[in-house]
N, C-alpha and C. Protein backbone atom coordinates (compact mmCIF):
# COMPACT_ATOMS: atom_id res chain seq x y z
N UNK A 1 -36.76 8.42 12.48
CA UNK A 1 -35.56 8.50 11.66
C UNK A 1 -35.87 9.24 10.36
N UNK A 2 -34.95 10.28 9.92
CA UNK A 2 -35.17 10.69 8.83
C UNK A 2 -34.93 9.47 7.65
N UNK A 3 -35.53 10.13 6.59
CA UNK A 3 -35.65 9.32 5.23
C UNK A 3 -34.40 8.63 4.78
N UNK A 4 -33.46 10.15 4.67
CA UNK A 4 -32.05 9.75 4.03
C UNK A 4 -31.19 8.87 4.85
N UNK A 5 -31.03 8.80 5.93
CA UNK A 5 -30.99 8.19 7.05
C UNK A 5 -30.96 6.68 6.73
N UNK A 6 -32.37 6.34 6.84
CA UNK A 6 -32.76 4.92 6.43
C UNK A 6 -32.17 4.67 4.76
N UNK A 7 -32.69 5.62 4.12
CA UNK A 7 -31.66 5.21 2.97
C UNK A 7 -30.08 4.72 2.75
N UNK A 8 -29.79 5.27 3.82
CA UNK A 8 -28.14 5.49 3.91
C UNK A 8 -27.83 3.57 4.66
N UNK A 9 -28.42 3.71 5.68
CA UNK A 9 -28.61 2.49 6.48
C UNK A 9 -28.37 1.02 5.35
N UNK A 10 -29.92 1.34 4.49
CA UNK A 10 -30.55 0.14 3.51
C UNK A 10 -29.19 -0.28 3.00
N UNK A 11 -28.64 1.03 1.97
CA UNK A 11 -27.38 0.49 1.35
C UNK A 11 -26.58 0.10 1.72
N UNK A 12 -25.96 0.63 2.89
CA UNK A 12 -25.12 -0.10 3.96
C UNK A 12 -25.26 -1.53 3.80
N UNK A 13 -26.62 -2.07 4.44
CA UNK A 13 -26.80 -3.34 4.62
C UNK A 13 -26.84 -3.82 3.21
N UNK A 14 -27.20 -3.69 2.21
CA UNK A 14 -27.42 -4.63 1.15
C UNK A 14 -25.64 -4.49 0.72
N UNK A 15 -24.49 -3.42 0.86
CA UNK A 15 -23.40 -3.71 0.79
C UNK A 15 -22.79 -5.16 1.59
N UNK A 16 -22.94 -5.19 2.61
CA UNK A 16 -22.79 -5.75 3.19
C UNK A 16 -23.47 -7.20 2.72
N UNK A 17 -24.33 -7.18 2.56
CA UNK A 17 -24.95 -8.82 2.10
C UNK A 17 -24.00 -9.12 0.50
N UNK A 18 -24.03 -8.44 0.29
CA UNK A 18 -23.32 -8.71 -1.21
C UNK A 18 -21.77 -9.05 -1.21
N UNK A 19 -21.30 -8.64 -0.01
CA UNK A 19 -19.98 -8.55 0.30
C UNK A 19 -19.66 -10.22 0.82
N UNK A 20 -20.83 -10.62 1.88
CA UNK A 20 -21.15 -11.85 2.13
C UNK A 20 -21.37 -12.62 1.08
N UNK A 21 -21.49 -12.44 -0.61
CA UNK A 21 -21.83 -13.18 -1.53
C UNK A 21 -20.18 -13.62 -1.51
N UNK A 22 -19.44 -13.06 -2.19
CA UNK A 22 -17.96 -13.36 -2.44
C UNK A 22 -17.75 -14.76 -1.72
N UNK A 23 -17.63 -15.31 -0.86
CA UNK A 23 -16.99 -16.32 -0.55
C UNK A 23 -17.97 -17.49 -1.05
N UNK A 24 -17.12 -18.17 -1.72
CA UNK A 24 -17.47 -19.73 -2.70
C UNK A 24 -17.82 -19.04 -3.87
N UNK A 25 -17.72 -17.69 -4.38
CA UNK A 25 -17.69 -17.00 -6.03
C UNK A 25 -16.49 -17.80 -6.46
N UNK A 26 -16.60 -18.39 -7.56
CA UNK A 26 -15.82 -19.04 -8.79
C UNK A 26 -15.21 -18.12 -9.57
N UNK A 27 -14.33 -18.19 -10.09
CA UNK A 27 -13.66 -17.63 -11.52
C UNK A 27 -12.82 -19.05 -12.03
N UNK A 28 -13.33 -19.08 -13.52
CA UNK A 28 -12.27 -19.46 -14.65
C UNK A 28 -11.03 -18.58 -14.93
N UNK A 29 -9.85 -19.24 -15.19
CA UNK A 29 -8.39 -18.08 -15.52
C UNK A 29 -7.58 -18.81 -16.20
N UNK A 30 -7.79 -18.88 -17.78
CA UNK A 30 -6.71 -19.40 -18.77
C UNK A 30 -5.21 -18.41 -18.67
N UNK A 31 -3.78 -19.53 -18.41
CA UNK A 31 -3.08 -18.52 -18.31
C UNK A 31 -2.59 -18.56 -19.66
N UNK A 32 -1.45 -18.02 -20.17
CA UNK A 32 -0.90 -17.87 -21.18
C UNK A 32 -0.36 -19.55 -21.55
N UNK A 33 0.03 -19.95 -20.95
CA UNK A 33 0.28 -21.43 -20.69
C UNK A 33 -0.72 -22.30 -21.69
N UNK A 34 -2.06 -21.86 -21.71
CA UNK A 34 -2.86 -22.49 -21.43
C UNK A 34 -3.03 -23.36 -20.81
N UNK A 35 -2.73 -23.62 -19.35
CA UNK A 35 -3.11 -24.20 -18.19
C UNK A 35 -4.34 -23.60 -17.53
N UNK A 36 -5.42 -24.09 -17.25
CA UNK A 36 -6.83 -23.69 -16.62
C UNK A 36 -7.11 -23.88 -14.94
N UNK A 37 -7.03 -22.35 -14.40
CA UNK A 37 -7.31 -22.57 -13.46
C UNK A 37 -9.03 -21.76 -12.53
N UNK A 38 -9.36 -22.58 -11.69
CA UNK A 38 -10.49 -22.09 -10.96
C UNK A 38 -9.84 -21.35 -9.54
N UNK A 39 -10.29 -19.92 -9.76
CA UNK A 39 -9.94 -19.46 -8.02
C UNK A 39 -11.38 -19.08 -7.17
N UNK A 40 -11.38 -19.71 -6.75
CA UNK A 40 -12.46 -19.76 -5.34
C UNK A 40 -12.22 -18.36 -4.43
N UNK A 41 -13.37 -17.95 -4.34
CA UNK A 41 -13.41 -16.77 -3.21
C UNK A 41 -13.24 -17.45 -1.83
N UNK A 42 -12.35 -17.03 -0.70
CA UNK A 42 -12.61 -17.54 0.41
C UNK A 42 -13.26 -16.54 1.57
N UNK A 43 -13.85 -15.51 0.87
CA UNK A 43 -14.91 -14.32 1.76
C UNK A 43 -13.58 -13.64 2.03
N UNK A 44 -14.26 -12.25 1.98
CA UNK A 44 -13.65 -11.17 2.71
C UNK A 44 -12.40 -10.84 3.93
N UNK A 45 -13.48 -11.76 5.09
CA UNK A 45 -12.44 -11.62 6.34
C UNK A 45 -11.34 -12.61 6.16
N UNK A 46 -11.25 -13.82 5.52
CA UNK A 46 -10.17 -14.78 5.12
C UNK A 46 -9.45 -14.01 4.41
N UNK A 47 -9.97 -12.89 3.22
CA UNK A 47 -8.95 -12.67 2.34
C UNK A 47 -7.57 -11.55 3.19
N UNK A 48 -8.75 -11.14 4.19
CA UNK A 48 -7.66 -10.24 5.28
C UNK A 48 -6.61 -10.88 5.69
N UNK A 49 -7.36 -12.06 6.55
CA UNK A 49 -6.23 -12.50 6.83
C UNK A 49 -5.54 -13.67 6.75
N UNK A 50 -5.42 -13.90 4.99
CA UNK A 50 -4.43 -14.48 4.51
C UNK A 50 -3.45 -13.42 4.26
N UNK A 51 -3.59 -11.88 3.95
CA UNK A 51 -3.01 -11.30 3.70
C UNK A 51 -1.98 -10.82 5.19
N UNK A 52 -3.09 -10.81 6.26
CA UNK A 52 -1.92 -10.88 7.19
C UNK A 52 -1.00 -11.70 7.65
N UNK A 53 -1.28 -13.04 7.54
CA UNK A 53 -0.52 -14.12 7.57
C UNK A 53 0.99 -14.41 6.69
N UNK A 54 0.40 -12.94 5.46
CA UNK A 54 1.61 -13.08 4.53
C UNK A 54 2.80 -11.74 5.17
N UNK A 55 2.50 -11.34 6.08
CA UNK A 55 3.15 -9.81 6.90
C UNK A 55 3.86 -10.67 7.52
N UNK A 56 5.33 -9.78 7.26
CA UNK A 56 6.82 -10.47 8.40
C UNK A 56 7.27 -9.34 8.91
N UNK A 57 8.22 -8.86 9.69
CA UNK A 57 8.58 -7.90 10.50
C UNK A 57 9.22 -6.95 9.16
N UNK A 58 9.50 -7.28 8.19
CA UNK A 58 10.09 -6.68 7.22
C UNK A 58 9.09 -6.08 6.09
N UNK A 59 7.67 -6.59 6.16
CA UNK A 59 6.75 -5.93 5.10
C UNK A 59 6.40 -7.31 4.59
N UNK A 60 5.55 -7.76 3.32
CA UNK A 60 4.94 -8.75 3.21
C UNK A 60 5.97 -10.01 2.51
N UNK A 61 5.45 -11.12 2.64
CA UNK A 61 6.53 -12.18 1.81
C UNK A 61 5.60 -12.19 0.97
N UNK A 62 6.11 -12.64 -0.37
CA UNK A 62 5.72 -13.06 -1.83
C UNK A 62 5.22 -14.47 -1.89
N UNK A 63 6.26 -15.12 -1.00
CA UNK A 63 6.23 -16.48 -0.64
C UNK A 63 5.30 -16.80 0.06
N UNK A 64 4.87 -16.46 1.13
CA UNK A 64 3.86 -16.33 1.94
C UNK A 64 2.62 -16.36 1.79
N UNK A 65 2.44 -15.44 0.94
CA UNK A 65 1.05 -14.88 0.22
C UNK A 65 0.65 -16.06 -0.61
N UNK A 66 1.11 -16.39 -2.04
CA UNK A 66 1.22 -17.37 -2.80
C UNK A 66 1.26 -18.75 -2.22
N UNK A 67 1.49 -18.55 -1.40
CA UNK A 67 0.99 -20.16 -0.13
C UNK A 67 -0.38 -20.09 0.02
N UNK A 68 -0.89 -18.75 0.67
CA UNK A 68 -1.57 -18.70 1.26
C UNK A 68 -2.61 -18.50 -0.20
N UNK A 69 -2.57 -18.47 -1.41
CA UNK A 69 -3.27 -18.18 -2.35
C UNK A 69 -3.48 -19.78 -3.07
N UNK A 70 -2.26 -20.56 -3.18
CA UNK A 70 -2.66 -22.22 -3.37
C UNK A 70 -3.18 -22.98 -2.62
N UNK A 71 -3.25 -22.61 -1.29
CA UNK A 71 -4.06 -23.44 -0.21
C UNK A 71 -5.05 -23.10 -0.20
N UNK A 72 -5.88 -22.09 -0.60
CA UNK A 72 -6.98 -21.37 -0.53
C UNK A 72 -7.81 -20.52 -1.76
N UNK A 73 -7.00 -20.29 -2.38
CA UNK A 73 -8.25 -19.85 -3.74
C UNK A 73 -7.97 -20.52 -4.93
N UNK A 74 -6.26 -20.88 -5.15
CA UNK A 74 -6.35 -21.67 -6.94
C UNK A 74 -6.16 -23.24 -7.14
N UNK A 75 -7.27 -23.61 -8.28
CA UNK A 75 -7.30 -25.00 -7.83
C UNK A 75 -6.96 -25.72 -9.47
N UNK A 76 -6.40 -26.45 -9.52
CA UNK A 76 -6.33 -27.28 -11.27
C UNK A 76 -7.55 -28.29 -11.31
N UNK A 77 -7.44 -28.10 -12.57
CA UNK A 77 -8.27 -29.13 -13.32
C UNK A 77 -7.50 -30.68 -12.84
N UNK A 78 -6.61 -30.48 -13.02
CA UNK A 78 -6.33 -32.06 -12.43
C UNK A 78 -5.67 -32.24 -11.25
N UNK A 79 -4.63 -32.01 -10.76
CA UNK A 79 -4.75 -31.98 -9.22
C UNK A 79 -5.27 -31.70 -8.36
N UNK A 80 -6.34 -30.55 -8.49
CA UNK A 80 -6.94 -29.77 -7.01
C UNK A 80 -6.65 -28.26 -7.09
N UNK A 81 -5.77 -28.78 -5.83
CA UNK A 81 -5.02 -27.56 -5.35
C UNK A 81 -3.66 -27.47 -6.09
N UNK A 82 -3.63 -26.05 -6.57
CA UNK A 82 -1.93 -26.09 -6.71
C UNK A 82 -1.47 -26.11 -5.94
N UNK A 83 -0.05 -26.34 -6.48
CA UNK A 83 1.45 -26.42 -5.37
C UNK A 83 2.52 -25.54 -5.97
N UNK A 84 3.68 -25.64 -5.66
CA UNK A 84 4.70 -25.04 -6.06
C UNK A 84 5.25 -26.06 -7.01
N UNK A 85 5.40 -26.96 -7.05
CA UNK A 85 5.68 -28.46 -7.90
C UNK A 85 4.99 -28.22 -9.24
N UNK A 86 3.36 -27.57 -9.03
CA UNK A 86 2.84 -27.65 -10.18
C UNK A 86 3.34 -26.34 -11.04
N UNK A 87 3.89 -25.35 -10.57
CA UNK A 87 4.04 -23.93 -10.97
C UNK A 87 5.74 -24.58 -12.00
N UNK A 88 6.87 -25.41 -10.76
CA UNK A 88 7.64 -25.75 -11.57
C UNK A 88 7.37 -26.13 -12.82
N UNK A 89 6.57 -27.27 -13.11
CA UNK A 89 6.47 -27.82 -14.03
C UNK A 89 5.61 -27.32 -15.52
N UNK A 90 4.71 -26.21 -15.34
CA UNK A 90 3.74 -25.80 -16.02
C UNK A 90 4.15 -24.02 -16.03
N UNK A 91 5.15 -23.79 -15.33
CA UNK A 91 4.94 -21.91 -15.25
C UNK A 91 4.12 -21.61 -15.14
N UNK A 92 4.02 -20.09 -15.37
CA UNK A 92 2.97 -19.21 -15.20
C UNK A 92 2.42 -18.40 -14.08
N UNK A 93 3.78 -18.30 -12.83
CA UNK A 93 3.82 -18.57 -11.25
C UNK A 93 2.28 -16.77 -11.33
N UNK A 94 3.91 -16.42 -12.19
CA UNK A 94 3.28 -14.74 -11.85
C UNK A 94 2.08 -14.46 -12.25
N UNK A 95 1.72 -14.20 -13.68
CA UNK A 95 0.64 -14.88 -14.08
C UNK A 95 -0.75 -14.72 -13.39
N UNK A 96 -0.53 -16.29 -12.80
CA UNK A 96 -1.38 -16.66 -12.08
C UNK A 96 -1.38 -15.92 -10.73
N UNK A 97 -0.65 -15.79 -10.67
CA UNK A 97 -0.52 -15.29 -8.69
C UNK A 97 -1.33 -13.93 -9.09
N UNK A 98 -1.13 -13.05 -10.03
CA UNK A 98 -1.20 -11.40 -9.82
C UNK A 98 -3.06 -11.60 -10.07
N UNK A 99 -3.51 -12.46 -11.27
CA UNK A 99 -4.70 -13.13 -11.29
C UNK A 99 -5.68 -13.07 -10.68
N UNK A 100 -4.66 -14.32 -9.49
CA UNK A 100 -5.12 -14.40 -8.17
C UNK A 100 -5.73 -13.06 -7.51
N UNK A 101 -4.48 -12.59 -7.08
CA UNK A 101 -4.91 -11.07 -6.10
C UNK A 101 -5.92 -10.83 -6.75
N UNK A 102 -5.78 -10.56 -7.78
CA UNK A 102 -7.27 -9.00 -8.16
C UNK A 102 -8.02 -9.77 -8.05
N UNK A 103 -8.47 -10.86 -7.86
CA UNK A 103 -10.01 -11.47 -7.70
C UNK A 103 -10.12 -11.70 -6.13
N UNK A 104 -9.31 -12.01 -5.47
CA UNK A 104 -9.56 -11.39 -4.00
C UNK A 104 -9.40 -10.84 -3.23
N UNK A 105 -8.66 -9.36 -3.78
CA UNK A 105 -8.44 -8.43 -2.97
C UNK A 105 -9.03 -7.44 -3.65
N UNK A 106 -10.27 -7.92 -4.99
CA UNK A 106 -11.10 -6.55 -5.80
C UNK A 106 -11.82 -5.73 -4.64
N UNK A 107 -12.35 -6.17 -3.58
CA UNK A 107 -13.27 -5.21 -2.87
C UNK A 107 -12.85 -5.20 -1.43
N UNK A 108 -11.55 -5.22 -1.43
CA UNK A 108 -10.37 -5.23 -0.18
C UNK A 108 -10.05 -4.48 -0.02
């Protein structure tokens, strides 16, 4: 095998291992609220397909997604998991949701 070759390969793979880091990566996210939330990485191939899960015959739901983003990456300091109950009561839906995305769809 040529040199560059294997070079090309190496990075490949160490992309790849690093890519494998993301799932159980933490973030802190004060919103404007000051309500504190933790979003959990749920790896790569989950973040796919929560995102497909959020696809309807019409293009993506908002609703959907944001389900699929409180069940799975944002969690409170005192309940857990958010809900939609907690968004009533505290705002900050958007906020938090757009937050959300860029921390798991940064290398998506």
């Amino acid at each position: 095998m040529k040199k560059q070759h294997i070079t090309k390969h190496l990075k490949r793979k160490e992309m790849e291992r690093k890519a494998m880091t993301k799932k159980g990566e933490q973030m802190q996210f004060t919103a404007s609220t000051k309500q504190e939330y933790t979003f959990q990485h749920p790896g790569l191939r989950e973040s796919i397909r929560m995102r497909d899960r959020a696809k309807t015959e019409t293009g993506s739901s908002a609703e959907l997604l944001y389900s699929e983003f409180m069940e799975h990456v944002i969690f409170t300091a005192e309940n857990g998991r958010a809900n939609w109950d907690h968004f009533e009561e505290h705002g900050g839906l958007s906020e938090v949701m757009k937050a959300a995305s860029r921390f798991v769809f940064q290398d998506v």
